[in-house]
C-alpha atoms as a PDB file:
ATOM      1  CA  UNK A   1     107.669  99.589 145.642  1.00  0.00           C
ATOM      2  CA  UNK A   2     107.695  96.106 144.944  1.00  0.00           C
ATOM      3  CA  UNK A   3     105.790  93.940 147.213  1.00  0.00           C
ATOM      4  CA  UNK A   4     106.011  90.492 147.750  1.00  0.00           C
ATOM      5  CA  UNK A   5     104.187  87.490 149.208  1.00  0.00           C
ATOM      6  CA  UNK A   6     104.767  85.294 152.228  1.00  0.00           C
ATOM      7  CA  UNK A   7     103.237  82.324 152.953  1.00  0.00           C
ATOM      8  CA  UNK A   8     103.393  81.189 156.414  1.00  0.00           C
ATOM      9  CA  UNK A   9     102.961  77.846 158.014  1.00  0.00           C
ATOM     10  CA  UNK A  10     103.976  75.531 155.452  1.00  0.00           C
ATOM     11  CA  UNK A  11     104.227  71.815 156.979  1.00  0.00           C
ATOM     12  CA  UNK A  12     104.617  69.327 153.946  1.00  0.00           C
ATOM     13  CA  UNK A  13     106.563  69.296 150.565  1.00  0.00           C
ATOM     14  CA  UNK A  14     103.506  69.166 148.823  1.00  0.00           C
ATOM     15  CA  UNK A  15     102.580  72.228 150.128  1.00  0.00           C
ATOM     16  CA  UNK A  16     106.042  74.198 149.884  1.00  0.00           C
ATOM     17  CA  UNK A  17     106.531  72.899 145.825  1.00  0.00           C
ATOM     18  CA  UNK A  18     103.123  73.844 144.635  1.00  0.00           C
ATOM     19  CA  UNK A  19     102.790  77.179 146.462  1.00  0.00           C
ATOM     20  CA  UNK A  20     105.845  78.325 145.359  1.00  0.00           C
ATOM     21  CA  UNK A  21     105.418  77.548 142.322  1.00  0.00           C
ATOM     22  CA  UNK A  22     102.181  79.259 141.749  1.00  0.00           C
ATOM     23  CA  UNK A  23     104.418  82.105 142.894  1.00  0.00           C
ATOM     24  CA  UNK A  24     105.309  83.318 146.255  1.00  0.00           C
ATOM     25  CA  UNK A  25     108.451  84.938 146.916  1.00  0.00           C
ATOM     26  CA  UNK A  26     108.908  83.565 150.494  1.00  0.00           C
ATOM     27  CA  UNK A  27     107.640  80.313 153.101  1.00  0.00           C
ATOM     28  CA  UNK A  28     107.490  80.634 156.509  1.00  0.00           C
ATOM     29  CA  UNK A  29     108.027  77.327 158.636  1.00  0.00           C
ATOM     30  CA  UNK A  30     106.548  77.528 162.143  1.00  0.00           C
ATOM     31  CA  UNK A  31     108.778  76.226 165.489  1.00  0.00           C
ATOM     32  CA  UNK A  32     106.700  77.582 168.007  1.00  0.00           C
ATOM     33  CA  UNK A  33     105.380  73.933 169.608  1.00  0.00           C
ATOM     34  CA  UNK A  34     102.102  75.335 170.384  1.00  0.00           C
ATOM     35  CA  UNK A  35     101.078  76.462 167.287  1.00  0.00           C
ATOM     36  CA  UNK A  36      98.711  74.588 164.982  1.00  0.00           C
ATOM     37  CA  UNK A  37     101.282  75.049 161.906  1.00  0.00           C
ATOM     38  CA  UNK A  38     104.215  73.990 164.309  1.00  0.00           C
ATOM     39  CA  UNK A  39     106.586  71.590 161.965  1.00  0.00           C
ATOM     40  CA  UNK A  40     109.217  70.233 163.570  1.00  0.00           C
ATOM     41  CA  UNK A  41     112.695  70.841 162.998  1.00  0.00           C
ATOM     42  CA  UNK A  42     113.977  67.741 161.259  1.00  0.00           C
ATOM     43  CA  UNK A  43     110.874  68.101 159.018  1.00  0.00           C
ATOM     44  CA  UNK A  44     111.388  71.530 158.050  1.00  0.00           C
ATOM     45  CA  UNK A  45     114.986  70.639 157.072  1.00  0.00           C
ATOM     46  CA  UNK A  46     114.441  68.046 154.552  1.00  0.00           C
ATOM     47  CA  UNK A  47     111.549  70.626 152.810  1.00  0.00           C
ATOM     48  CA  UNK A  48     113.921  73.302 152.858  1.00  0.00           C
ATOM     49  CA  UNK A  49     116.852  70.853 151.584  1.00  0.00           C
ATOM     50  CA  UNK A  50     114.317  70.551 148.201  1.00  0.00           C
ATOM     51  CA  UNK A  51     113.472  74.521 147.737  1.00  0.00           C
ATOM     52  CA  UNK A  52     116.830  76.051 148.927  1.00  0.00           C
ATOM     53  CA  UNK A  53     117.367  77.439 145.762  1.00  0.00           C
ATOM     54  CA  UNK A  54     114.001  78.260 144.539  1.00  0.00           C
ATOM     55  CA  UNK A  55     112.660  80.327 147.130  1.00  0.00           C
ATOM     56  CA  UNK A  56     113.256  82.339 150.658  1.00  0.00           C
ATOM     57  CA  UNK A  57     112.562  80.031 153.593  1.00  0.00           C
ATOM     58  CA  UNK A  58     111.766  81.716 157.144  1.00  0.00           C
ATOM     59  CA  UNK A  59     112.468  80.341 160.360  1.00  0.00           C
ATOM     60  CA  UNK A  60     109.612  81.692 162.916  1.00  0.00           C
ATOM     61  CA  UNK A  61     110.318  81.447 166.402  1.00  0.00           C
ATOM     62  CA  UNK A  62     108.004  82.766 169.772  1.00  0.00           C
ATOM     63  CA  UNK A  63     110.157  83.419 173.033  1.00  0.00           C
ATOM     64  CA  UNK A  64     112.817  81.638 171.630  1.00  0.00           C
ATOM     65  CA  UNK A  65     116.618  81.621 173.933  1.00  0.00           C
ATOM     66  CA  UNK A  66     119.567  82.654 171.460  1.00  0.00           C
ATOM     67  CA  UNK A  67     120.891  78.969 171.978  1.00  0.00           C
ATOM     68  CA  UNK A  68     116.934  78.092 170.519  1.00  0.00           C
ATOM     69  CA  UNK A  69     117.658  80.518 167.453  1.00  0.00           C
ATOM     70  CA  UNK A  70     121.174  79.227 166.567  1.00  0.00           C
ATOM     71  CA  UNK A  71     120.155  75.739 166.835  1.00  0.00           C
ATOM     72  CA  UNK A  72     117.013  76.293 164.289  1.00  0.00           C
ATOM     73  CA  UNK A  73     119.426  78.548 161.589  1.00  0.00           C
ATOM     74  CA  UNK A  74     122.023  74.917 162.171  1.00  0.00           C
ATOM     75  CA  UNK A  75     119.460  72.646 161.866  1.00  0.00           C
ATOM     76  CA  UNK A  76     117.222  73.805 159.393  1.00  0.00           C
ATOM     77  CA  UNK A  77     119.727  76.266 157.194  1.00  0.00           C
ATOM     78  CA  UNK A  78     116.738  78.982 156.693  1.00  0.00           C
ATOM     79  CA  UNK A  79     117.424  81.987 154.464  1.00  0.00           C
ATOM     80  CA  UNK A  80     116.013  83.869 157.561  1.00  0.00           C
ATOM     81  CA  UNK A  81     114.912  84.315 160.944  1.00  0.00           C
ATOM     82  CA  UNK A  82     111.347  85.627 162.531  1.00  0.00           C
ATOM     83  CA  UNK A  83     111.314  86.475 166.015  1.00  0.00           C
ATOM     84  CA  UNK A  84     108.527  87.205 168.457  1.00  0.00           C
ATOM     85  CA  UNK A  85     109.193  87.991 172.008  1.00  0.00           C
ATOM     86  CA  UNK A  86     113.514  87.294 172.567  1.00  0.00           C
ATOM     87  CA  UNK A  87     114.077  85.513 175.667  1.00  0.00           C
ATOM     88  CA  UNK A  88     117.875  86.671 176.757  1.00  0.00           C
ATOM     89  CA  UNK A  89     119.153  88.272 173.766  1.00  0.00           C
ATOM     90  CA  UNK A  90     118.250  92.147 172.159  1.00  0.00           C
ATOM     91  CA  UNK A  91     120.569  92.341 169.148  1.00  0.00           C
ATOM     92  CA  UNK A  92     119.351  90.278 166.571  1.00  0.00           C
ATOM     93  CA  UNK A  93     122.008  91.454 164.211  1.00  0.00           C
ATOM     94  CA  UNK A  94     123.880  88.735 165.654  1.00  0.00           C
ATOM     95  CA  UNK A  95     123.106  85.469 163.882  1.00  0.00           C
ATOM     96  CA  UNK A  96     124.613  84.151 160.296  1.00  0.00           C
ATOM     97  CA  UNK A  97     120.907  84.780 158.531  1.00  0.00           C
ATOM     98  CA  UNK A  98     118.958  88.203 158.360  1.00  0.00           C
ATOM     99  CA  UNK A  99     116.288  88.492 161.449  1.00  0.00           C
ATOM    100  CA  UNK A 100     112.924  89.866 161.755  1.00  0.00           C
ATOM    101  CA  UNK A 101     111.506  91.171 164.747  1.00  0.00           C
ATOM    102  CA  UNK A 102     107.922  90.968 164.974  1.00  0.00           C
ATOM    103  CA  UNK A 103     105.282  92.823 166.997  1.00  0.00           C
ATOM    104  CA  UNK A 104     101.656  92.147 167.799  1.00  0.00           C
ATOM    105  CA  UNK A 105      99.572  95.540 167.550  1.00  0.00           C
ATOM    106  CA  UNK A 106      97.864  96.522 170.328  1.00  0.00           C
ATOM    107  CA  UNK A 107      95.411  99.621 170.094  1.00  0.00           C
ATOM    108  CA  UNK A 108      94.864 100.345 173.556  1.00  0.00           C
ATOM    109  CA  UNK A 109      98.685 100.055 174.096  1.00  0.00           C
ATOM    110  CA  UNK A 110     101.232 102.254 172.568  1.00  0.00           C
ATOM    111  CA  UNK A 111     104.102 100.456 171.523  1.00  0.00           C
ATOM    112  CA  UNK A 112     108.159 101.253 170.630  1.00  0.00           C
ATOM    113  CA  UNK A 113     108.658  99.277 167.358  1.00  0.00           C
ATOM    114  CA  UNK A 114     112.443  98.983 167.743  1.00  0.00           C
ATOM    115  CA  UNK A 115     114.233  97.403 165.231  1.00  0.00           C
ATOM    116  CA  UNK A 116     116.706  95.402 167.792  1.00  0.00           C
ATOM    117  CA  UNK A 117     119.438  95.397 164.950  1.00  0.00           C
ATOM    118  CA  UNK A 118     117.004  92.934 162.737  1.00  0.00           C
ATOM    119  CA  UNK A 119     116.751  94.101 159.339  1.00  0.00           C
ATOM    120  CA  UNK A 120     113.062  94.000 159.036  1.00  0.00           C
ATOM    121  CA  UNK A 121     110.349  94.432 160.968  1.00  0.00           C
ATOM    122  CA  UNK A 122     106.496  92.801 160.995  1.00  0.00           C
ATOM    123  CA  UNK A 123     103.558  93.931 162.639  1.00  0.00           C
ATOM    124  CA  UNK A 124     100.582  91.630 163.640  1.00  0.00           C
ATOM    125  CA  UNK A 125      97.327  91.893 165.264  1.00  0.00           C
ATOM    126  CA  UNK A 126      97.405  91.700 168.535  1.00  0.00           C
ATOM    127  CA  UNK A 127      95.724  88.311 170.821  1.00  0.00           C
ATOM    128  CA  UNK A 128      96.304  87.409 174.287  1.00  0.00           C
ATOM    129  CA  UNK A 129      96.644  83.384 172.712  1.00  0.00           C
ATOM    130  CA  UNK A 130      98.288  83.447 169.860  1.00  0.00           C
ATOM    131  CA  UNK A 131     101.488  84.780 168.329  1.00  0.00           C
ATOM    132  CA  UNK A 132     100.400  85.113 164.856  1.00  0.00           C
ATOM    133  CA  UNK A 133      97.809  83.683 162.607  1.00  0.00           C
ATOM    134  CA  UNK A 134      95.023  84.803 164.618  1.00  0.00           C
ATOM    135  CA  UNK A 135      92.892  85.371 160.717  1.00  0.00           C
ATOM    136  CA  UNK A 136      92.242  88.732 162.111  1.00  0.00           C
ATOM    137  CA  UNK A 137      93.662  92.297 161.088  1.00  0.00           C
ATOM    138  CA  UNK A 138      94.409  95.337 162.897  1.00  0.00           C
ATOM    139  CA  UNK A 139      93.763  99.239 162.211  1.00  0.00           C
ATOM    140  CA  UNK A 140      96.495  99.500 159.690  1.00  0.00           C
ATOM    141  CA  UNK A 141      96.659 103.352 160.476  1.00  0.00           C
ATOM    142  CA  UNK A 142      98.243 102.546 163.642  1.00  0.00           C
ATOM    143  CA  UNK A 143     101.744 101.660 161.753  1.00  0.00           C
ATOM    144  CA  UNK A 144     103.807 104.493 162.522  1.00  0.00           C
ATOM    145  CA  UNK A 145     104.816 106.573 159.412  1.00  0.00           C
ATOM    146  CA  UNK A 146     108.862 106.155 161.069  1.00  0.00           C
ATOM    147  CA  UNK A 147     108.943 102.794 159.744  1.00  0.00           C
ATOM    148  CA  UNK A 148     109.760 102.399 156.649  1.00  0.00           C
ATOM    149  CA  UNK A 149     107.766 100.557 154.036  1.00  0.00           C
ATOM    150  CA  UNK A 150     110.866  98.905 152.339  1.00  0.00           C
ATOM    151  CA  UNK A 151     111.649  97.063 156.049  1.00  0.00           C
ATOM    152  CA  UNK A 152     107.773  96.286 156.667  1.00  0.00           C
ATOM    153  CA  UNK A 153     106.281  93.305 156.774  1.00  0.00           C
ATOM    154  CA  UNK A 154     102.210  93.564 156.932  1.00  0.00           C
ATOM    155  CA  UNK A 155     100.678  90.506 158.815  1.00  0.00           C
ATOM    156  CA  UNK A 156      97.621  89.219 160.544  1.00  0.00           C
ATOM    157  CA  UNK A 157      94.075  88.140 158.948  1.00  0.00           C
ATOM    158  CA  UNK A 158      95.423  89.133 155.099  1.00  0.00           C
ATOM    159  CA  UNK A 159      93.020  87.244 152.688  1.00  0.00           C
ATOM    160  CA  UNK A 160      92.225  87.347 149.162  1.00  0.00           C
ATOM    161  CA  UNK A 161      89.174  89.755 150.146  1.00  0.00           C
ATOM    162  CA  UNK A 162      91.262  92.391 151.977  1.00  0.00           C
ATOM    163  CA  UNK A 163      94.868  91.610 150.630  1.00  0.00           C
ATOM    164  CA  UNK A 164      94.261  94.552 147.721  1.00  0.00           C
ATOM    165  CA  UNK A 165      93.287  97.201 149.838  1.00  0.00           C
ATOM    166  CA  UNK A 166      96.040  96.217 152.494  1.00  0.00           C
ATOM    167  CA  UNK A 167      98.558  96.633 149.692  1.00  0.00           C
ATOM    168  CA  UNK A 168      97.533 100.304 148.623  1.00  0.00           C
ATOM    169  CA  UNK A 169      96.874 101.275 152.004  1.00  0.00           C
ATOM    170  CA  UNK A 170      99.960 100.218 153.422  1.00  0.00           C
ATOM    171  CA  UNK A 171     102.159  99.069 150.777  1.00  0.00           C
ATOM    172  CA  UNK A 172     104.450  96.926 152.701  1.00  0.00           C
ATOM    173  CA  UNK A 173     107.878  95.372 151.450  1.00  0.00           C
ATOM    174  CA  UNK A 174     105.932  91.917 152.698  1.00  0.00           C
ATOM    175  CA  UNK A 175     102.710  90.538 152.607  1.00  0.00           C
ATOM    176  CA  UNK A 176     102.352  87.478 155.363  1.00  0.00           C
ATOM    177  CA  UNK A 177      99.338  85.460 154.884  1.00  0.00           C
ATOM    178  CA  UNK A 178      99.125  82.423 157.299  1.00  0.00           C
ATOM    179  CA  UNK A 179      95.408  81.713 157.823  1.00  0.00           C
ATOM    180  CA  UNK A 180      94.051  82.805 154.362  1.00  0.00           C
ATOM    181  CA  UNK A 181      96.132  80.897 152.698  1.00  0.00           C
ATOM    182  CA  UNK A 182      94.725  77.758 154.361  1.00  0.00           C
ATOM    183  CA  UNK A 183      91.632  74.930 154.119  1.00  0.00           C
ATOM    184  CA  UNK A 184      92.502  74.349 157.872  1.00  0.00           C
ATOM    185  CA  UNK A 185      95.568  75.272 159.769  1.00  0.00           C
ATOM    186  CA  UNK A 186      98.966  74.060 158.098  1.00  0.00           C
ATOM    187  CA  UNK A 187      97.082  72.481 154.993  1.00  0.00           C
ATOM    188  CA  UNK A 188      97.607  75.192 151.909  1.00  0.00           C
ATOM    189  CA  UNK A 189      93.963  75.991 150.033  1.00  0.00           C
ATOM    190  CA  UNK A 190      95.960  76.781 146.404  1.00  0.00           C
ATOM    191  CA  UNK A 191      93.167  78.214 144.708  1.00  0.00           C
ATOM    192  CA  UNK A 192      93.330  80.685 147.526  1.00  0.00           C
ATOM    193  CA  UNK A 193      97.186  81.800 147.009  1.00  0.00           C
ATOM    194  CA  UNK A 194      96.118  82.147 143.455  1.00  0.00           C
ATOM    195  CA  UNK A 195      93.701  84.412 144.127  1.00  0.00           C
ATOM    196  CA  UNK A 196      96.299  86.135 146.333  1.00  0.00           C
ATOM    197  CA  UNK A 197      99.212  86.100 144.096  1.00  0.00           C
ATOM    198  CA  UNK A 198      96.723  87.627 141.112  1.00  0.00           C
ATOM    199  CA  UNK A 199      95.483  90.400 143.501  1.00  0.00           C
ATOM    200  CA  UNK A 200      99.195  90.867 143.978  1.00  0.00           C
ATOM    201  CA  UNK A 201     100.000  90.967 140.410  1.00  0.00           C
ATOM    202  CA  UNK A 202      97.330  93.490 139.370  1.00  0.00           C
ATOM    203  CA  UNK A 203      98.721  95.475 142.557  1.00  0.00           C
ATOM    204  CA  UNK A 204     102.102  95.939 140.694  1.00  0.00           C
ATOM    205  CA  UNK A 205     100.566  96.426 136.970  1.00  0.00           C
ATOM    206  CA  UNK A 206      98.344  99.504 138.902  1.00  0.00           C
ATOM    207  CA  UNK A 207     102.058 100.889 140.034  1.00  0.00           C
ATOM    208  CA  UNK A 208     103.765 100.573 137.228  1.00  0.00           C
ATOM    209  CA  UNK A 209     100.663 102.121 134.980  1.00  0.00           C
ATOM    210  CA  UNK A 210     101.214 105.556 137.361  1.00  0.00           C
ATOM    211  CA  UNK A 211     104.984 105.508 137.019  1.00  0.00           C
ATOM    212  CA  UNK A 212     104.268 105.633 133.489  1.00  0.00           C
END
């Protein structure tokens, strides 16, 4: 399967022209206030008005209402939504854009992944504090074998030292890199999504090799 690459917390132009052009399939743009990548709204917008048509642009929201969601999709026309933790809504099939759901990976909880009518789903390591980018990763065998790969997206502490072996392990539809993608949070290190997007590349040369 094809896997591609996410970058997540992208707060500047700067950062959104160059990293997509040294490759990656999709940005994330943080709205969760509390988060060190948050960008707000109005912000977001005028990046995304630049890179509409040359890349996927995600939405990510934490506890967000459904009036919170429909007001970010207006606002900021993402290609998609990424949801942790719905306040008053369950059926994220609802909304104009495609939806992820996204769960935090506990081991010493067991967990229903349930898809909540979003079209993908994206498993994290699991913190008390944060709701993503934590820069650490969980026991990968943990992902139940009933999801399936083509709707996974792989998060949480993915850097250019583990991103390889997270990609054969796992071999999600999405890689999400926030953290290791980064000199400090929501500034992009670009020698670093290099280094990911070449560990990617030599991923998918290694697949097609042993279809052929």
């Amino acid at each position: 399967m094809y896997s591609r690459l996410k970058i997540c917390g992208i707060t500047n132009l700067d950062d959104a022209l160059i990293t997509l052009e040294i490759g990656a399939h999709w940005l994330g743009f943080n709205f969760y206030p509390e988060s060190p990548r948050y960008v707000k709204p109005e912000a977001a917008a005028t990046i995304i008005e630049e890179i509409k048509d040359l890349v996927h642009c995600v939405g990510i929201l934490v506890r967000p209402t459904l009036e919170e969601v429909q007001d970010i999709i207006k606002q900021t026309d993402v290609d998609r939504i990424q949801i942790y933790q719905p306040q008053d809504f369950d059926d994220l099939s609802k909304f104009d854009v495609p939806a992820i759901i996204c769960y935090q990976v506990n081991p010493d909880q067991p967990a229903d992944y349930d898809f909540m009518g979003a079209d993908m789903i994206l498993l994290d390591s699991y913190s008390k504090l944060l709701a993503g980018g934590t820069g650490k990763s969980f026991n990968w065998s943990l992902i139940p074998d009933s999801i399936p790969r083509e709707k996974l997206i792989l998060a949480g502490g993915i850097t250019t030292e583990n991103i390889g072996e997270a990609l054969r392990t796992v071999n999600p539809s999405v890689i999400d890199v926030a953290s290791g993608s980064e000199k400090e949070p929501g500034v992009k290190d670009y020698k670093k999504i290099k280094e990911l997007m070449n560990e990617l590349y030599l991923y998918h040369h290694e697949q097609s090799k042993n279809e052929n």
